[in-house]
Protein backbone atom coordinates (compact mmCIF):
# COMPACT_ATOMS: atom_id res chain seq x y z
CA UNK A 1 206.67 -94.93 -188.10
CA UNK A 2 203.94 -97.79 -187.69
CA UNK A 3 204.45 -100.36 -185.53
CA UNK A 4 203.41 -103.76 -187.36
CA UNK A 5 203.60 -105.65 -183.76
CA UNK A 6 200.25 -106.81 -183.31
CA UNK A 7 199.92 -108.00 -180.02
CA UNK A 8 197.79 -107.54 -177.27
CA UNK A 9 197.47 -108.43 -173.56
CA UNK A 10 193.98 -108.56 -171.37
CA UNK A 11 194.52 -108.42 -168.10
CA UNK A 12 190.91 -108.65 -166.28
CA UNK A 13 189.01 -109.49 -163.53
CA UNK A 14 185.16 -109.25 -162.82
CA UNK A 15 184.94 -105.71 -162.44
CA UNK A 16 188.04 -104.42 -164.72
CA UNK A 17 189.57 -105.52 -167.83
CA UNK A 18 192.85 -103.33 -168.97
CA UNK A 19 193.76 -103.97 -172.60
CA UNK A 20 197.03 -103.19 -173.63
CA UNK A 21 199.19 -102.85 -176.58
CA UNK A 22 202.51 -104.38 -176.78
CA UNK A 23 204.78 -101.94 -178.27
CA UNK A 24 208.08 -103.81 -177.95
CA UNK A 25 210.27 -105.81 -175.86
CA UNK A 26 208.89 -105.03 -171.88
CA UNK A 27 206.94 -102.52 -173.16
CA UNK A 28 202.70 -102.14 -172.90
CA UNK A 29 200.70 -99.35 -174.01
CA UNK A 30 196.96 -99.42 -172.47
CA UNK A 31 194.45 -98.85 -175.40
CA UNK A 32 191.15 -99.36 -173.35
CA UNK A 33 189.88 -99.76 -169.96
CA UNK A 34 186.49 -101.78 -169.29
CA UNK A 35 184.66 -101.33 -166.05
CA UNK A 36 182.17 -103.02 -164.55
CA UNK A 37 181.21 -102.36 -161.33
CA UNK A 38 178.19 -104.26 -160.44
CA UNK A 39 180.52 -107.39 -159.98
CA UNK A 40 181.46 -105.63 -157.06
CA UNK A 41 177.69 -106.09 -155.66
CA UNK A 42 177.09 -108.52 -153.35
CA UNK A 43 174.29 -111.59 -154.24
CA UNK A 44 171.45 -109.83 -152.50
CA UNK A 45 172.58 -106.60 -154.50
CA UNK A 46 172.32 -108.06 -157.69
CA UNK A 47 168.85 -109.77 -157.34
CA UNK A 48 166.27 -107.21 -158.02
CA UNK A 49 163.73 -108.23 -155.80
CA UNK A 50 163.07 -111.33 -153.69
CA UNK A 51 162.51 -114.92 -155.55
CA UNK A 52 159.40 -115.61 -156.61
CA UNK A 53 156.64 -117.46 -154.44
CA UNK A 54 154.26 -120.26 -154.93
CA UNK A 55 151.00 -120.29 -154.22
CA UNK A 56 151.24 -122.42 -150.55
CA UNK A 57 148.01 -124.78 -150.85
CA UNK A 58 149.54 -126.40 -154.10
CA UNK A 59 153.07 -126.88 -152.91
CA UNK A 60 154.55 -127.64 -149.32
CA UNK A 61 157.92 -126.91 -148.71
CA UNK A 62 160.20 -123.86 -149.02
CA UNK A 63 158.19 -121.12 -151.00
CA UNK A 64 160.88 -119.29 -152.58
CA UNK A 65 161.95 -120.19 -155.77
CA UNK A 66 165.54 -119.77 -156.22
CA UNK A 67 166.91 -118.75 -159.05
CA UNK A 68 168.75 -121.04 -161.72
CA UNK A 69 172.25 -119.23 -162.01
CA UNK A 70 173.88 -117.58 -159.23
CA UNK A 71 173.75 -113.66 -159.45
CA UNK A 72 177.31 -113.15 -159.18
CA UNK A 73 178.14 -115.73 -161.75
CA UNK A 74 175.57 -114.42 -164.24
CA UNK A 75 177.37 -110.87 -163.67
CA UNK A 76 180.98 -112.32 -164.53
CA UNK A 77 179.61 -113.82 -167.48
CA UNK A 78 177.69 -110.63 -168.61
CA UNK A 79 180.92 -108.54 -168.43
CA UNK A 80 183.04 -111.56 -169.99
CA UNK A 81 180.83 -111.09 -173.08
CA UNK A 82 181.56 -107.08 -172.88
CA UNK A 83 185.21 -107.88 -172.82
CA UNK A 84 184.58 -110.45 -176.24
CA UNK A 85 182.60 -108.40 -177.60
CA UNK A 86 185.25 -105.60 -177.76
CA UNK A 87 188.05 -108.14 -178.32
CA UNK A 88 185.95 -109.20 -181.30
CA UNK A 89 185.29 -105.55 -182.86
CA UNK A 90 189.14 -104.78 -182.48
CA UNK A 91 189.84 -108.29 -184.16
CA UNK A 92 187.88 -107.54 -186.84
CA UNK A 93 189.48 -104.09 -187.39
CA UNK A 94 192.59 -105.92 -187.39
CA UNK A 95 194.11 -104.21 -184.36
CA UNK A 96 195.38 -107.29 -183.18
CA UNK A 97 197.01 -110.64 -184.41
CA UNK A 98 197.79 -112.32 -181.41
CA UNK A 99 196.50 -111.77 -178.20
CA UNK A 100 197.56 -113.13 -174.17
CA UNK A 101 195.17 -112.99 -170.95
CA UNK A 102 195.80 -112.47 -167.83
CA UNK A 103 192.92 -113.02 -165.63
CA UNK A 104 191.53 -114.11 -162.09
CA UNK A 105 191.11 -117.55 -162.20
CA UNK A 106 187.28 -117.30 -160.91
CA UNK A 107 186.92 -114.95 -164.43
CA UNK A 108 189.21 -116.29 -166.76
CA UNK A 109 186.44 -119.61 -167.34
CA UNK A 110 183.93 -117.17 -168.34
CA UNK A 111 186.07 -115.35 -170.45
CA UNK A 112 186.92 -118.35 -172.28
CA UNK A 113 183.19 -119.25 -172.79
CA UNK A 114 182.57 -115.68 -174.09
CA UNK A 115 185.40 -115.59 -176.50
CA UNK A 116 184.43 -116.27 -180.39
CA UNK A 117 186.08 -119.09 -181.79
CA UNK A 118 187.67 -116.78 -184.62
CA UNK A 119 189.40 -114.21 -181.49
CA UNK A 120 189.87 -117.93 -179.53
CA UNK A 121 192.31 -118.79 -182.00
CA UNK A 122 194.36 -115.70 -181.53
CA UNK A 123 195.05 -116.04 -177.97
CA UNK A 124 198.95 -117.49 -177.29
CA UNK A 125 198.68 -117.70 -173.86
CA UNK A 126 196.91 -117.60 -170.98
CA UNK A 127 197.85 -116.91 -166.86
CA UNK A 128 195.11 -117.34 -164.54
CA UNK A 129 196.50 -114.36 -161.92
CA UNK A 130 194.18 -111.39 -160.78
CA UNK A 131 196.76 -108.57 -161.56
CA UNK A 132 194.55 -105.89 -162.68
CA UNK A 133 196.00 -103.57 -160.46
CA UNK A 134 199.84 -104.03 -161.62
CA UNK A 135 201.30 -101.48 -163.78
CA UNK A 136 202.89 -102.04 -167.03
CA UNK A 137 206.54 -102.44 -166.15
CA UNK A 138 204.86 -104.64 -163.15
CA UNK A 139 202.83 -106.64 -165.31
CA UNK A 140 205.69 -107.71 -167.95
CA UNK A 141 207.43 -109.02 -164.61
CA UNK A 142 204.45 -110.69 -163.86
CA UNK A 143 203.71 -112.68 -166.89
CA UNK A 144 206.00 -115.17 -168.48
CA UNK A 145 204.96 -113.78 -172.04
CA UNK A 146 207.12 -113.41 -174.46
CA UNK A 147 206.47 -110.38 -175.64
């Protein structure tokens, strides 16, 4: 028998986003599984070589230019638009109707500048917790969805 529940629950963080499917009452079934493990890279890491100098007889001062967005931040953001972008396929496959997040609160403001406006207006709720590592049963506990 098909179940016509469609909701779904992201629980994510920089470097893992678990999406699940809400069968019934205190009960999640995980559909996909995101990783993304350069957020786990530290600044230095993520910067592919050193900033960029300028030429010292035209400029005095520091030499290297830094960079315009943090590294780490410009990670977050690149796997926050991974997450939307899948959240925005399975919206438009209709695999969802409703959706809740659950993410760490340094993520969760990415996330919500990914997000289309059309998947935006599906999301009921929002907890900014980092409880990627929870399991299901642990996870209902942890929310105060009403699922």
């Amino acid at each position: 028998m098909k179940n016509n529940n469609k909701t779904w629950i992201l629980i994510a963080n920089s470097t893992h986003a678990r999406f699940f499917h809400a069968e019934k009452v205190g009960t999640l079934v995980e559909v996909h599984t995101l990783i993304h493990p350069e957020g786990r890279f530290h600044d230095q890491e993520l910067v592919e070589g050193k900033p960029g100098r300028t030429n010292p007889s035209t400029y005095r001062g520091h030499s290297a230019m830094e960079p315009h967005t943090n590294p780490r931040d410009q990670e977050s953001l690149t796997f926050a638009k991974q997450v939307s972008d899948y959240l925005e396929q399975s919206r438009q496959q209709g695999l969802f109707q409703k959706l809740y997040i659950a993410a760490a609160p340094s993520f969760l403001g990415f996330l919500r500048q990914a997000l289309s406006r059309n998947t935006a207006s599906l999301v009921a709720g929002e907890v900014n917790k980092d409880i990627i590592h929870l399991k299901p049963v642990e996870i209902c506990a942890a929310v105060p969805f009403v699922l």
